[in-house]
PDB file of N, CA and C in Angstrom:
ATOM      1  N   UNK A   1      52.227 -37.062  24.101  1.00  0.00           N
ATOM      2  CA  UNK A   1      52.088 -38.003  23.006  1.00  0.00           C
ATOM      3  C   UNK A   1      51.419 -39.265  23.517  1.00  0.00           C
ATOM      4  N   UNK A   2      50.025 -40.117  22.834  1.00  0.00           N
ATOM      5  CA  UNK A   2      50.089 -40.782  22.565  1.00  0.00           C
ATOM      6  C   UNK A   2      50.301 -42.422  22.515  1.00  0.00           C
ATOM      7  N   UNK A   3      51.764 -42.636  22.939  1.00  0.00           N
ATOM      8  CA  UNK A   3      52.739 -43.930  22.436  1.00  0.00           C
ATOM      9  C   UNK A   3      51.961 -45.100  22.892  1.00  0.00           C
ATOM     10  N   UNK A   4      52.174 -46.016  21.639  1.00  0.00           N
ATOM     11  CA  UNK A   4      52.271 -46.962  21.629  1.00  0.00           C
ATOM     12  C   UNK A   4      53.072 -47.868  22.397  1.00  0.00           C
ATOM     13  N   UNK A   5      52.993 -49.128  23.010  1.00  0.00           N
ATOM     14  CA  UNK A   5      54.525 -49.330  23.739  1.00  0.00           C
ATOM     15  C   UNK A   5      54.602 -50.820  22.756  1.00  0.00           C
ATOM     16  N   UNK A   6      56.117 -50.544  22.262  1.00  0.00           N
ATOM     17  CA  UNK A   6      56.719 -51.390  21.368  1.00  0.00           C
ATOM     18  C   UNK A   6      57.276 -52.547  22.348  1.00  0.00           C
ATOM     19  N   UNK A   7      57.001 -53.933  22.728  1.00  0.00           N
ATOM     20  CA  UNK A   7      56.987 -54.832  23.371  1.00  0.00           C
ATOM     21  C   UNK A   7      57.483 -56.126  23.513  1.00  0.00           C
ATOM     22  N   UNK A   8      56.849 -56.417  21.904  1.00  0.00           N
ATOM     23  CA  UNK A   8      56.623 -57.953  21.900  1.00  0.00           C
ATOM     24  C   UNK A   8      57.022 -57.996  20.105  1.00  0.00           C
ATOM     25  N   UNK A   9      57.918 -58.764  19.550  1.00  0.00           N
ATOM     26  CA  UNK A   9      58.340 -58.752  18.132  1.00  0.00           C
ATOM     27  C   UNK A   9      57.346 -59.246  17.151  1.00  0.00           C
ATOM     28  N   UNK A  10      56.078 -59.588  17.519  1.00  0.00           N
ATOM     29  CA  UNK A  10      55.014 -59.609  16.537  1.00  0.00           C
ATOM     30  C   UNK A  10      54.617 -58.096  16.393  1.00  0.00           C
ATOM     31  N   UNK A  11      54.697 -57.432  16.687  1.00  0.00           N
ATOM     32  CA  UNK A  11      54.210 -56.122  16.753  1.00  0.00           C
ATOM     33  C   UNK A  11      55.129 -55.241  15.479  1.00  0.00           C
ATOM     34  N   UNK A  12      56.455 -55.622  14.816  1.00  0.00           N
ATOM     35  CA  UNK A  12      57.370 -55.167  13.661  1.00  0.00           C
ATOM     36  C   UNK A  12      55.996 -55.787  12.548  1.00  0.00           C
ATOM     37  N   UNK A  13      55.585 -57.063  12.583  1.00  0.00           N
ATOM     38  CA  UNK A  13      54.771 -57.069  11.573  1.00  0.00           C
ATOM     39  C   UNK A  13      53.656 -55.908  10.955  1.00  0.00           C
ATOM     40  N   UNK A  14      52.854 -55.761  12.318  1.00  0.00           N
ATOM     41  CA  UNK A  14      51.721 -54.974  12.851  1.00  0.00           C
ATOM     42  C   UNK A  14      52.100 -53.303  12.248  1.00  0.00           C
ATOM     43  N   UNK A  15      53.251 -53.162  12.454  1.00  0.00           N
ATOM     44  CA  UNK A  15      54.084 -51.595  12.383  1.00  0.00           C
ATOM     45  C   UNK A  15      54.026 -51.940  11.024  1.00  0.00           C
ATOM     46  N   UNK A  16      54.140 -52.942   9.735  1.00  0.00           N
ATOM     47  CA  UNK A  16      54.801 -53.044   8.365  1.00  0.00           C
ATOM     48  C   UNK A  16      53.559 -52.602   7.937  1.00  0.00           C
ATOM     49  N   UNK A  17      52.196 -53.163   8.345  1.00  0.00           N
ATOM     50  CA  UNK A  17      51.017 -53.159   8.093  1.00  0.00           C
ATOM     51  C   UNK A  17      50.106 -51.559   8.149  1.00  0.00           C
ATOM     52  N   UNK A  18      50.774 -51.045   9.419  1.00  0.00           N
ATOM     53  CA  UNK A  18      49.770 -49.892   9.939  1.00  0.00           C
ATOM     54  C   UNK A  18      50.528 -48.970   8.769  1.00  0.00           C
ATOM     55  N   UNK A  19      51.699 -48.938   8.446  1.00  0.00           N
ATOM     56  CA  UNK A  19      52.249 -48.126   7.794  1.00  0.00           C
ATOM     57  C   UNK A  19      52.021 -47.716   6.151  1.00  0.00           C
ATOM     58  N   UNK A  20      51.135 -48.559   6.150  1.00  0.00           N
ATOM     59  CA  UNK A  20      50.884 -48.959   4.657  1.00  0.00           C
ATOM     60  C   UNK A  20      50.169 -47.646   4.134  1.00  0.00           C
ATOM     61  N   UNK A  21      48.936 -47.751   5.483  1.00  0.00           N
ATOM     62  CA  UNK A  21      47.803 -46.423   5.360  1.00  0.00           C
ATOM     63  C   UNK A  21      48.411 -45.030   6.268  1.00  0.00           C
ATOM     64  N   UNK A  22      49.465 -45.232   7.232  1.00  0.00           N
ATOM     65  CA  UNK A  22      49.691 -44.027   8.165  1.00  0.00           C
ATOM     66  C   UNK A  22      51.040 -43.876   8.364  1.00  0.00           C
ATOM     67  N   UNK A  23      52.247 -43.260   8.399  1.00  0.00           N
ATOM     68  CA  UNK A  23      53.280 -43.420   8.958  1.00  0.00           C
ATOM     69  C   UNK A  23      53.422 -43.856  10.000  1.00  0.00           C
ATOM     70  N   UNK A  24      54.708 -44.464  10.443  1.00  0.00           N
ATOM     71  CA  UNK A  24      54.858 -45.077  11.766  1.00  0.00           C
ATOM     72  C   UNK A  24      56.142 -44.651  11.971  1.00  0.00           C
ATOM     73  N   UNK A  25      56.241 -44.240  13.405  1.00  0.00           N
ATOM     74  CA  UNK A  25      57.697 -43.284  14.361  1.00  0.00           C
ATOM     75  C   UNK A  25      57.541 -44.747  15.216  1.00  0.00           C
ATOM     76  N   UNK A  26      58.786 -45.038  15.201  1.00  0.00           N
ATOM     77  CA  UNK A  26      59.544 -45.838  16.579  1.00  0.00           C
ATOM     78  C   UNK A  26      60.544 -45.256  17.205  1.00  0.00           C
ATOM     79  N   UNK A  27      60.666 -44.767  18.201  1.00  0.00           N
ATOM     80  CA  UNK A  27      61.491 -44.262  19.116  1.00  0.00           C
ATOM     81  C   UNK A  27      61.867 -45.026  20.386  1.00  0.00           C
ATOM     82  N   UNK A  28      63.342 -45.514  19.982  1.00  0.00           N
ATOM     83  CA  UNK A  28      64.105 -46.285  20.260  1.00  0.00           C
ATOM     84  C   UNK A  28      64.512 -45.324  21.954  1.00  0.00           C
ATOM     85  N   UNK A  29      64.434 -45.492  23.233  1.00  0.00           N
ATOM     86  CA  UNK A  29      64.513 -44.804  23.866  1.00  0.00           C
ATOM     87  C   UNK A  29      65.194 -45.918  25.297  1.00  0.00           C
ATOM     88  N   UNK A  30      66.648 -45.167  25.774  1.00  0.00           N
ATOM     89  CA  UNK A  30      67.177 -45.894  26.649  1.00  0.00           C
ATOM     90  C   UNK A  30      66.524 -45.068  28.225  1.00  0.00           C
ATOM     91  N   UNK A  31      66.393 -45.650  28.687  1.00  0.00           N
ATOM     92  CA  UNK A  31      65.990 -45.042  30.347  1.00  0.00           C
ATOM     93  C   UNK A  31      67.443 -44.434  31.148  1.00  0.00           C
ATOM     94  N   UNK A  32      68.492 -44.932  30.343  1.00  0.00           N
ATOM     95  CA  UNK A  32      69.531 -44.891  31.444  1.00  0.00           C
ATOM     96  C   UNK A  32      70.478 -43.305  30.547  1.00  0.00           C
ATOM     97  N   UNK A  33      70.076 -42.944  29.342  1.00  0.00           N
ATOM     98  CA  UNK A  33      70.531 -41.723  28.704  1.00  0.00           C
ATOM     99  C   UNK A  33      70.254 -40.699  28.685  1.00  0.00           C
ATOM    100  N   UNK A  34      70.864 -39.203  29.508  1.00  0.00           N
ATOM    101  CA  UNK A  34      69.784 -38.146  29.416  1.00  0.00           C
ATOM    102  C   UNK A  34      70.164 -37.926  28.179  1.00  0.00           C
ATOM    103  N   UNK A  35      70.657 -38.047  27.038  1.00  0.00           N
ATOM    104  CA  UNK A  35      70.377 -37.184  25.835  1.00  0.00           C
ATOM    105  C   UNK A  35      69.318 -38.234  25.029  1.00  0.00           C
ATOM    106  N   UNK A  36      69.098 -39.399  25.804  1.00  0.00           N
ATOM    107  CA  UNK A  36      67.695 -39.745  25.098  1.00  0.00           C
ATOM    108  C   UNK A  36      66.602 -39.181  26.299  1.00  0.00           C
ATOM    109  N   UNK A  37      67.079 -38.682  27.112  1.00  0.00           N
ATOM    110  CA  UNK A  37      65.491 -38.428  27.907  1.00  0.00           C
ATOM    111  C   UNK A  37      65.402 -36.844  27.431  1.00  0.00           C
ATOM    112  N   UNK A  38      66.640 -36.019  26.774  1.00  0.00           N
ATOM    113  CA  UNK A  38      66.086 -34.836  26.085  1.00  0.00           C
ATOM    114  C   UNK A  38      65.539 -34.777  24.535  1.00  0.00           C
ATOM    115  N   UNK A  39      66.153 -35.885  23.935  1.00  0.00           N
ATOM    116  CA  UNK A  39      65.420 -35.946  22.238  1.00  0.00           C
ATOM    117  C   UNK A  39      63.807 -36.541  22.849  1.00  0.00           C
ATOM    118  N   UNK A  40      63.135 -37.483  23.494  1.00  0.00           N
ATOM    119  CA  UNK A  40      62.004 -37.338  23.711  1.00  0.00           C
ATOM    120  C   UNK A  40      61.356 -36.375  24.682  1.00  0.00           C
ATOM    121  N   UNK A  41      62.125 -35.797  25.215  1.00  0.00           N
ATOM    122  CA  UNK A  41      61.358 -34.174  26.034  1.00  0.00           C
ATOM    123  C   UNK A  41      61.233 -33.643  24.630  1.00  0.00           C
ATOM    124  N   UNK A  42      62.123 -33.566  23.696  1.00  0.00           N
ATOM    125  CA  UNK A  42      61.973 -32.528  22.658  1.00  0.00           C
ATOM    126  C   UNK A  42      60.530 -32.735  21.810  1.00  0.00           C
ATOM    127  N   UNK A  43      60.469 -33.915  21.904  1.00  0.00           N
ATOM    128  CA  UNK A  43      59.492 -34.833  20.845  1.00  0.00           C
ATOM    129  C   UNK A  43      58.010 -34.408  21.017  1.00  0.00           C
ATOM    130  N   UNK A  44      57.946 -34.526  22.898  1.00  0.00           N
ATOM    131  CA  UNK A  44      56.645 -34.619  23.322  1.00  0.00           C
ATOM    132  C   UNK A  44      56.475 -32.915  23.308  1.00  0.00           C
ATOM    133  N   UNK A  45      57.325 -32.123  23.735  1.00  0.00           N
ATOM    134  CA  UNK A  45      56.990 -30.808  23.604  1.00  0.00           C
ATOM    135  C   UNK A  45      56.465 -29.836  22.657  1.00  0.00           C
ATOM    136  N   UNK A  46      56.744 -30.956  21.434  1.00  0.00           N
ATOM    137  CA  UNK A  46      56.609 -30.506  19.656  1.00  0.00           C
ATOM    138  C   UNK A  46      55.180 -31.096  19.020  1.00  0.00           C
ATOM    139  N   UNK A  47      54.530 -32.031  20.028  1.00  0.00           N
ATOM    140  CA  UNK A  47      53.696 -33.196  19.591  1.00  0.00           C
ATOM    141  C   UNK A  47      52.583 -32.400  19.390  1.00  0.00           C
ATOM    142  N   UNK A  48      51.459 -31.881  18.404  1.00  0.00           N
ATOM    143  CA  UNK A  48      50.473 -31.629  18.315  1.00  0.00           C
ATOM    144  C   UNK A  48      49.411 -32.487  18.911  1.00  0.00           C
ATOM    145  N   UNK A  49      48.013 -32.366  19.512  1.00  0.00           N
ATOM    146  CA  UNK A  49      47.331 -33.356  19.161  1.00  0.00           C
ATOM    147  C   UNK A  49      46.750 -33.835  17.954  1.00  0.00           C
ATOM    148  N   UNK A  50      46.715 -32.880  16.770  1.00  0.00           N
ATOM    149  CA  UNK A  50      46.443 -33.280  15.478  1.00  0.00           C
ATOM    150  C   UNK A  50      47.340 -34.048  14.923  1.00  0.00           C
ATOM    151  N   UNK A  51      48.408 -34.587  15.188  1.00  0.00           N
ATOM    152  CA  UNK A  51      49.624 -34.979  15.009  1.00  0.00           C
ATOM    153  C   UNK A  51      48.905 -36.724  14.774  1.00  0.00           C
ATOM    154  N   UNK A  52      48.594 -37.296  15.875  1.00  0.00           N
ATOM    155  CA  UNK A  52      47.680 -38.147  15.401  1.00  0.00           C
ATOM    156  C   UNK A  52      46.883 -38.651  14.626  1.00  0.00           C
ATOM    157  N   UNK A  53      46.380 -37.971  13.764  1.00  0.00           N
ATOM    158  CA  UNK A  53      45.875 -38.248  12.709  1.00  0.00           C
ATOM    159  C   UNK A  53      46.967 -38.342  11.893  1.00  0.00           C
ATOM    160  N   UNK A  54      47.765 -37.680  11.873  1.00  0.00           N
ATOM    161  CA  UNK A  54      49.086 -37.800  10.741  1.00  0.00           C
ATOM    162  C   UNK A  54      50.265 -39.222  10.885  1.00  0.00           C
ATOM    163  N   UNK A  55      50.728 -39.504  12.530  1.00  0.00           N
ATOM    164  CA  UNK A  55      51.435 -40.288  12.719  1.00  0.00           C
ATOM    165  C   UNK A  55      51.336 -41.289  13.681  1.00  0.00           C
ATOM    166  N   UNK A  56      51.473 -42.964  13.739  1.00  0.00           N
ATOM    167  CA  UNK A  56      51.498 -43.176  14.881  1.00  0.00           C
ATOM    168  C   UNK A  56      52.844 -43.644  15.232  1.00  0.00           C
ATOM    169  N   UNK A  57      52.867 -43.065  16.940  1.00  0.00           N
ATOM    170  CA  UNK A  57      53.971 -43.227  17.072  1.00  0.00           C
ATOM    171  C   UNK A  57      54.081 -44.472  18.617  1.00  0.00           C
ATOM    172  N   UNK A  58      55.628 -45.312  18.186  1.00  0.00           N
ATOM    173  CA  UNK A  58      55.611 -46.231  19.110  1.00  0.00           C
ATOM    174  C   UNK A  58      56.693 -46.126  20.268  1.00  0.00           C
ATOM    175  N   UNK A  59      57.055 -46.391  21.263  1.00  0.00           N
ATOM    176  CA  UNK A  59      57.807 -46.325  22.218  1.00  0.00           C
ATOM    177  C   UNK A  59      58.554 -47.884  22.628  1.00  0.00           C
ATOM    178  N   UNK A  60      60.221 -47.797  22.287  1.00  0.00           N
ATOM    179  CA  UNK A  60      60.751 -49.003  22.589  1.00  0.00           C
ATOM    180  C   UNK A  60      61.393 -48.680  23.363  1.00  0.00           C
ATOM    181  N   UNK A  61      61.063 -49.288  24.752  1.00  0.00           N
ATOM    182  CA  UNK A  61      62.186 -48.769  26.079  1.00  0.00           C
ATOM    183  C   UNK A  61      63.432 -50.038  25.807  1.00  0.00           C
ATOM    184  N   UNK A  62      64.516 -49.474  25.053  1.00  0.00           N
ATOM    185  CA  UNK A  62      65.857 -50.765  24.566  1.00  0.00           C
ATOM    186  C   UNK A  62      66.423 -51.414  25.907  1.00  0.00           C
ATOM    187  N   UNK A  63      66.423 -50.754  26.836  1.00  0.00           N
ATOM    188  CA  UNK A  63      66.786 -51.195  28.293  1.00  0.00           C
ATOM    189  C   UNK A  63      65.733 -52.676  28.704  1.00  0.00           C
ATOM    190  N   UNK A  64      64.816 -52.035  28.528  1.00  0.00           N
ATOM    191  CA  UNK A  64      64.080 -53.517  29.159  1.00  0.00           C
ATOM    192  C   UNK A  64      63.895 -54.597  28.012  1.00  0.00           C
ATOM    193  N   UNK A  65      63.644 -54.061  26.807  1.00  0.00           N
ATOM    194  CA  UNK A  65      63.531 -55.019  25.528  1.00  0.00           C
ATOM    195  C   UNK A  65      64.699 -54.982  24.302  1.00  0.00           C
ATOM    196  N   UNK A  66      65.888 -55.007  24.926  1.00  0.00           N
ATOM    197  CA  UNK A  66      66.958 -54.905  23.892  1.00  0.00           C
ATOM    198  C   UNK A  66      67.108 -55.568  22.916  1.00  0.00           C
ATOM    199  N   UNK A  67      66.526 -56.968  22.897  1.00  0.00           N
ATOM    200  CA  UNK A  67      66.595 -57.714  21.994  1.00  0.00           C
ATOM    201  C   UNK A  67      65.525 -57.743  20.973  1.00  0.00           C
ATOM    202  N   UNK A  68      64.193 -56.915  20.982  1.00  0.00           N
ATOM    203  CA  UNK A  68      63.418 -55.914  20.330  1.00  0.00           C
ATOM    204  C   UNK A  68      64.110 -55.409  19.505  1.00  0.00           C
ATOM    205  N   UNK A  69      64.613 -54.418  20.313  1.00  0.00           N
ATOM    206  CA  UNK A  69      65.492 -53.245  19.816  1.00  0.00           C
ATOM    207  C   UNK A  69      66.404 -54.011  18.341  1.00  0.00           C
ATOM    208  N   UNK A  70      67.044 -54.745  18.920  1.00  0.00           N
ATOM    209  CA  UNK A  70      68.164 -55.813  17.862  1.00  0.00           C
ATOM    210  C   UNK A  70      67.305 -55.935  16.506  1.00  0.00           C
ATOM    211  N   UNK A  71      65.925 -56.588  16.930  1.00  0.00           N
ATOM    212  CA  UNK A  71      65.011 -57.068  15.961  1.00  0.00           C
ATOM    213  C   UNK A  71      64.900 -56.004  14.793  1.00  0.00           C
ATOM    214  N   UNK A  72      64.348 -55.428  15.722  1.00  0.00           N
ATOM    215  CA  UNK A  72      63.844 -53.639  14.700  1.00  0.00           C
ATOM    216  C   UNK A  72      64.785 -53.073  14.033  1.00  0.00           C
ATOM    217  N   UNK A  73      66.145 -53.103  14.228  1.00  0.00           N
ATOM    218  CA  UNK A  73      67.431 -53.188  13.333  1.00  0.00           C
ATOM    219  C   UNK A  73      67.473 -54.041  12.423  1.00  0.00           C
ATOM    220  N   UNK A  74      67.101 -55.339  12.723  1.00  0.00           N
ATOM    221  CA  UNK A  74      67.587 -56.020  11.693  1.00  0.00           C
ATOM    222  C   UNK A  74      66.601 -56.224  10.425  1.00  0.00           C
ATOM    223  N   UNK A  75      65.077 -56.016  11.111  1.00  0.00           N
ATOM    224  CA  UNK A  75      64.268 -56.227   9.915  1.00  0.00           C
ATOM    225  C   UNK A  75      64.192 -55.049   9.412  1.00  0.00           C
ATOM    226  N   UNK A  76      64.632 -53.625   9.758  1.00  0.00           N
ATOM    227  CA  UNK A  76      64.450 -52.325   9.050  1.00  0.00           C
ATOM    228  C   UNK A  76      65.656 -52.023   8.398  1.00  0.00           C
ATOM    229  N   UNK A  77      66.472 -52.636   9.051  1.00  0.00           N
ATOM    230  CA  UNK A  77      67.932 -52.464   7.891  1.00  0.00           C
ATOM    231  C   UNK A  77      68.275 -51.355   8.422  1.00  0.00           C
ATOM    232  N   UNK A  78      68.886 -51.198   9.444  1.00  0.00           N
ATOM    233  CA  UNK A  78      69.257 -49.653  10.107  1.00  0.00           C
ATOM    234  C   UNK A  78      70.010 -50.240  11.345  1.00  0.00           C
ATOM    235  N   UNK A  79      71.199 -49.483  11.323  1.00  0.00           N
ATOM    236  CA  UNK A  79      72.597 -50.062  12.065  1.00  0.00           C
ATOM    237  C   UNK A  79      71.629 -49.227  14.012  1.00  0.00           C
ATOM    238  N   UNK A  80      71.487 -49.886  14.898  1.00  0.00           N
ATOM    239  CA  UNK A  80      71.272 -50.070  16.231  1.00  0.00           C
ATOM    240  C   UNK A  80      71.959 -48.561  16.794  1.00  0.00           C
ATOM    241  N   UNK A  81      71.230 -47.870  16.821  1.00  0.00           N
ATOM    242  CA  UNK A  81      71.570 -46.619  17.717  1.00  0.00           C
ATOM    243  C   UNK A  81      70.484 -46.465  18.936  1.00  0.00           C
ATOM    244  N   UNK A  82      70.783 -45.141  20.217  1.00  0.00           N
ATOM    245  CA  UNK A  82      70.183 -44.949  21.167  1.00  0.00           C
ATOM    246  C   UNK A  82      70.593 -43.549  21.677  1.00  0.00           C
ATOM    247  N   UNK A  83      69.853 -42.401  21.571  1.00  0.00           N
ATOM    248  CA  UNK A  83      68.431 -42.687  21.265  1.00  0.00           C
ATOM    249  C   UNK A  83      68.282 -42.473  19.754  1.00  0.00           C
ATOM    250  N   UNK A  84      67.103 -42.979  19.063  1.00  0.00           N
ATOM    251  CA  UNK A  84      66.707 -43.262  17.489  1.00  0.00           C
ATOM    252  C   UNK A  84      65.308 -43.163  17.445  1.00  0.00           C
ATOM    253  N   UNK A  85      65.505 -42.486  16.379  1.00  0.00           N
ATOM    254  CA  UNK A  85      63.804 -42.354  15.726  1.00  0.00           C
ATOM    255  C   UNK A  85      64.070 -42.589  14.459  1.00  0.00           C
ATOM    256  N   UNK A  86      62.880 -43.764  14.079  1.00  0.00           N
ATOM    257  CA  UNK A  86      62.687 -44.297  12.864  1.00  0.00           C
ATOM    258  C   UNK A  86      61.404 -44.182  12.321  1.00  0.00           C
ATOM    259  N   UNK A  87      61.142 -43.757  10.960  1.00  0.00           N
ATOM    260  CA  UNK A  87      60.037 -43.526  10.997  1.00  0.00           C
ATOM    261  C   UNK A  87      59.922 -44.599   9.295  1.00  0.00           C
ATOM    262  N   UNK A  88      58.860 -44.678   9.569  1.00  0.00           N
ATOM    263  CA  UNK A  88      58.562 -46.318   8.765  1.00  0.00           C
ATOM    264  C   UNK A  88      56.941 -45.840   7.650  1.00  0.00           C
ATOM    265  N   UNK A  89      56.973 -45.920   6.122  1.00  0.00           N
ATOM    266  CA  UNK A  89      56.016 -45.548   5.181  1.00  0.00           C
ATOM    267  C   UNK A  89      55.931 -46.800   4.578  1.00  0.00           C
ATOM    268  N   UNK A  90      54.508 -47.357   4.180  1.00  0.00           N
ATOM    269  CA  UNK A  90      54.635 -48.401   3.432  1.00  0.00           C
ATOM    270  C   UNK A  90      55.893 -49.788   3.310  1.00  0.00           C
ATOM    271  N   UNK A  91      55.564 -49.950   4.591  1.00  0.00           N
ATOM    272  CA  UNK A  91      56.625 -51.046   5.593  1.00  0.00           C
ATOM    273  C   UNK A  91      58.254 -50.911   5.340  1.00  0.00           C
ATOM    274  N   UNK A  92      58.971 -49.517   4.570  1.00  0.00           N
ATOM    275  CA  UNK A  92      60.127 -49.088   4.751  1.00  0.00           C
ATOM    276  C   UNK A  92      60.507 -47.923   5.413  1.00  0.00           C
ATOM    277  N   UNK A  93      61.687 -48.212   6.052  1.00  0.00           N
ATOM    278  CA  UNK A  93      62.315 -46.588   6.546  1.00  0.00           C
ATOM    279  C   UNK A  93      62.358 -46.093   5.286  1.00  0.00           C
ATOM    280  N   UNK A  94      61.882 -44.379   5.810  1.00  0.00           N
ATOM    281  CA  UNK A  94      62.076 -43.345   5.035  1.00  0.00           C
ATOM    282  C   UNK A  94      63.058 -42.142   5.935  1.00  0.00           C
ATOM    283  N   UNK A  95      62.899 -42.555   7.019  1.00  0.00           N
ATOM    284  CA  UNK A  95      63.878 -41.372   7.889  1.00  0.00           C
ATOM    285  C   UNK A  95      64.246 -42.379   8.831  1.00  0.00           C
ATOM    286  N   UNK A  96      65.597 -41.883   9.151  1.00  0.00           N
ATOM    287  CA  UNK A  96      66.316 -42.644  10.442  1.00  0.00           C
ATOM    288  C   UNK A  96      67.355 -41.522  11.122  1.00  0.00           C
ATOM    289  N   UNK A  97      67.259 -41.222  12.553  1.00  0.00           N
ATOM    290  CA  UNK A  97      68.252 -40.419  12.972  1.00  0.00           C
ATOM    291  C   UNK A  97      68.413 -40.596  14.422  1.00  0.00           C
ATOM    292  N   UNK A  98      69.541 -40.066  14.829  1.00  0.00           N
ATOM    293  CA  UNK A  98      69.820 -40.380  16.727  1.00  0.00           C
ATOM    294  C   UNK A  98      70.260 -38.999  17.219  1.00  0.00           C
ATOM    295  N   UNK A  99      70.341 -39.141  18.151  1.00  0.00           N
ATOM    296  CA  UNK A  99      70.561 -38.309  19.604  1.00  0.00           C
ATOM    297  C   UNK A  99      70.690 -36.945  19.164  1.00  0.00           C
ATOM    298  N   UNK A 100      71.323 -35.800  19.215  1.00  0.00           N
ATOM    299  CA  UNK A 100      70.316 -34.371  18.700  1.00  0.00           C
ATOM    300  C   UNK A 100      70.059 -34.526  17.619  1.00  0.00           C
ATOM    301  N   UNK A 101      70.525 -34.810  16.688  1.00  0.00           N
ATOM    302  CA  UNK A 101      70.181 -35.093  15.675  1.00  0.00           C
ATOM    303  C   UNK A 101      67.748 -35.583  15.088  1.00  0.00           C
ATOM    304  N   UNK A 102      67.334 -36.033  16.261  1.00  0.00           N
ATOM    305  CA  UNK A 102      66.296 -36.227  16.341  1.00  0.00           C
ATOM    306  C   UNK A 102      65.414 -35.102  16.768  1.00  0.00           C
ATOM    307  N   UNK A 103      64.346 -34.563  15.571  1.00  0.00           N
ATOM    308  CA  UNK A 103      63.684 -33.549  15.604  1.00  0.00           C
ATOM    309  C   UNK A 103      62.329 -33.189  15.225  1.00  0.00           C
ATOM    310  N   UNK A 104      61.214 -32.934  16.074  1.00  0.00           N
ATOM    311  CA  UNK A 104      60.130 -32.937  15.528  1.00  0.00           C
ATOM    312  C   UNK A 104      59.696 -32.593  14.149  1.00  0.00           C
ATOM    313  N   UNK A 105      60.701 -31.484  13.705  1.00  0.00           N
ATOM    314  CA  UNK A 105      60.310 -30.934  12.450  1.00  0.00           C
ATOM    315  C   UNK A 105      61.179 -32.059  11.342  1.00  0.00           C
ATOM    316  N   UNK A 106      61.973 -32.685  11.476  1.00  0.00           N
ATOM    317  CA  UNK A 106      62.772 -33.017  10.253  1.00  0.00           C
ATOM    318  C   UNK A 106      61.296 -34.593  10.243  1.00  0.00           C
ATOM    319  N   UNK A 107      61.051 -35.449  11.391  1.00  0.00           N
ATOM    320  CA  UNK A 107      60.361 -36.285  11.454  1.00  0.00           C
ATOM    321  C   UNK A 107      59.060 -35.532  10.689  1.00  0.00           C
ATOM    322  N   UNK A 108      58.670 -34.980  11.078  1.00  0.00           N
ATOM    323  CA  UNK A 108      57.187 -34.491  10.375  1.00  0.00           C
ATOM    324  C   UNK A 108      57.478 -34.227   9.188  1.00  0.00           C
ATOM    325  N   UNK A 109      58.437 -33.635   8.686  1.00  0.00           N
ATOM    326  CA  UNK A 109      58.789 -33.182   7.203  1.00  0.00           C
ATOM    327  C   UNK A 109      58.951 -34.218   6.001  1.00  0.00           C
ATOM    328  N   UNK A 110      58.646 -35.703   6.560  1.00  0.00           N
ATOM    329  CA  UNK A 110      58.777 -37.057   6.046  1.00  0.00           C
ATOM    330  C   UNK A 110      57.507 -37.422   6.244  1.00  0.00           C
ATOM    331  N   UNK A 111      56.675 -36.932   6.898  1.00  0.00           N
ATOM    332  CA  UNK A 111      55.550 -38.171   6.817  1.00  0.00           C
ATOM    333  C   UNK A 111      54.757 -37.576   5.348  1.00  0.00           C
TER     334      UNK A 111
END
């Protein structure tokens, strides 16, 4: 995949915007969880390259930018989980889910 790296909190604007014309995946991802280092093994293993044209997707490592992480909760209205994939249409969540629960097909089945 792809990713974007989710960074800097001007960038939630940027995500409200891109989403308008494309879906947008944020994947909320801790370094220190293997069941978040297997929902994104799952992710990237599922990732088409045509997939791109369909979605873009961003990468928030919550470990180094937790207070990101906080942000992206609070302006999406979605209670702080890890690991999480959010996927964002016309600057609202339309899907939100965590740890197995996170799946290439249920994410694609929303955009």
């Amino acid at each position: 995949m792809n990713w974007q790296k989710l960074t800097d909190p001007g960038q939630i604007d940027i995500i409200k915007q891109q989403s308008k014309d494309m879906p947008v995946l944020i994947f909320k991802h801790s370094t220190r969880c293997s069941i978040s280092s297997m929902s994104l093994d799952r992710l990237a293993r599922n990732w088409k390259k045509e997939d791109e044209q369909r979605l873009i997707p961003y990468f928030l490592d919550l470990i180094a930018f937790r207070s990101l992480s906080d942000q992206v909760a609070i302006d999406f209205g979605v209670p702080h989980q890890s690991p999480q994939a959010i996927l964002i249409k016309d600057g609202k969540v339309v899907f939100e889910d965590s740890h197995f629960g996170i799946s290439y097909n249920s994410i694609m089945a929303k955009i």
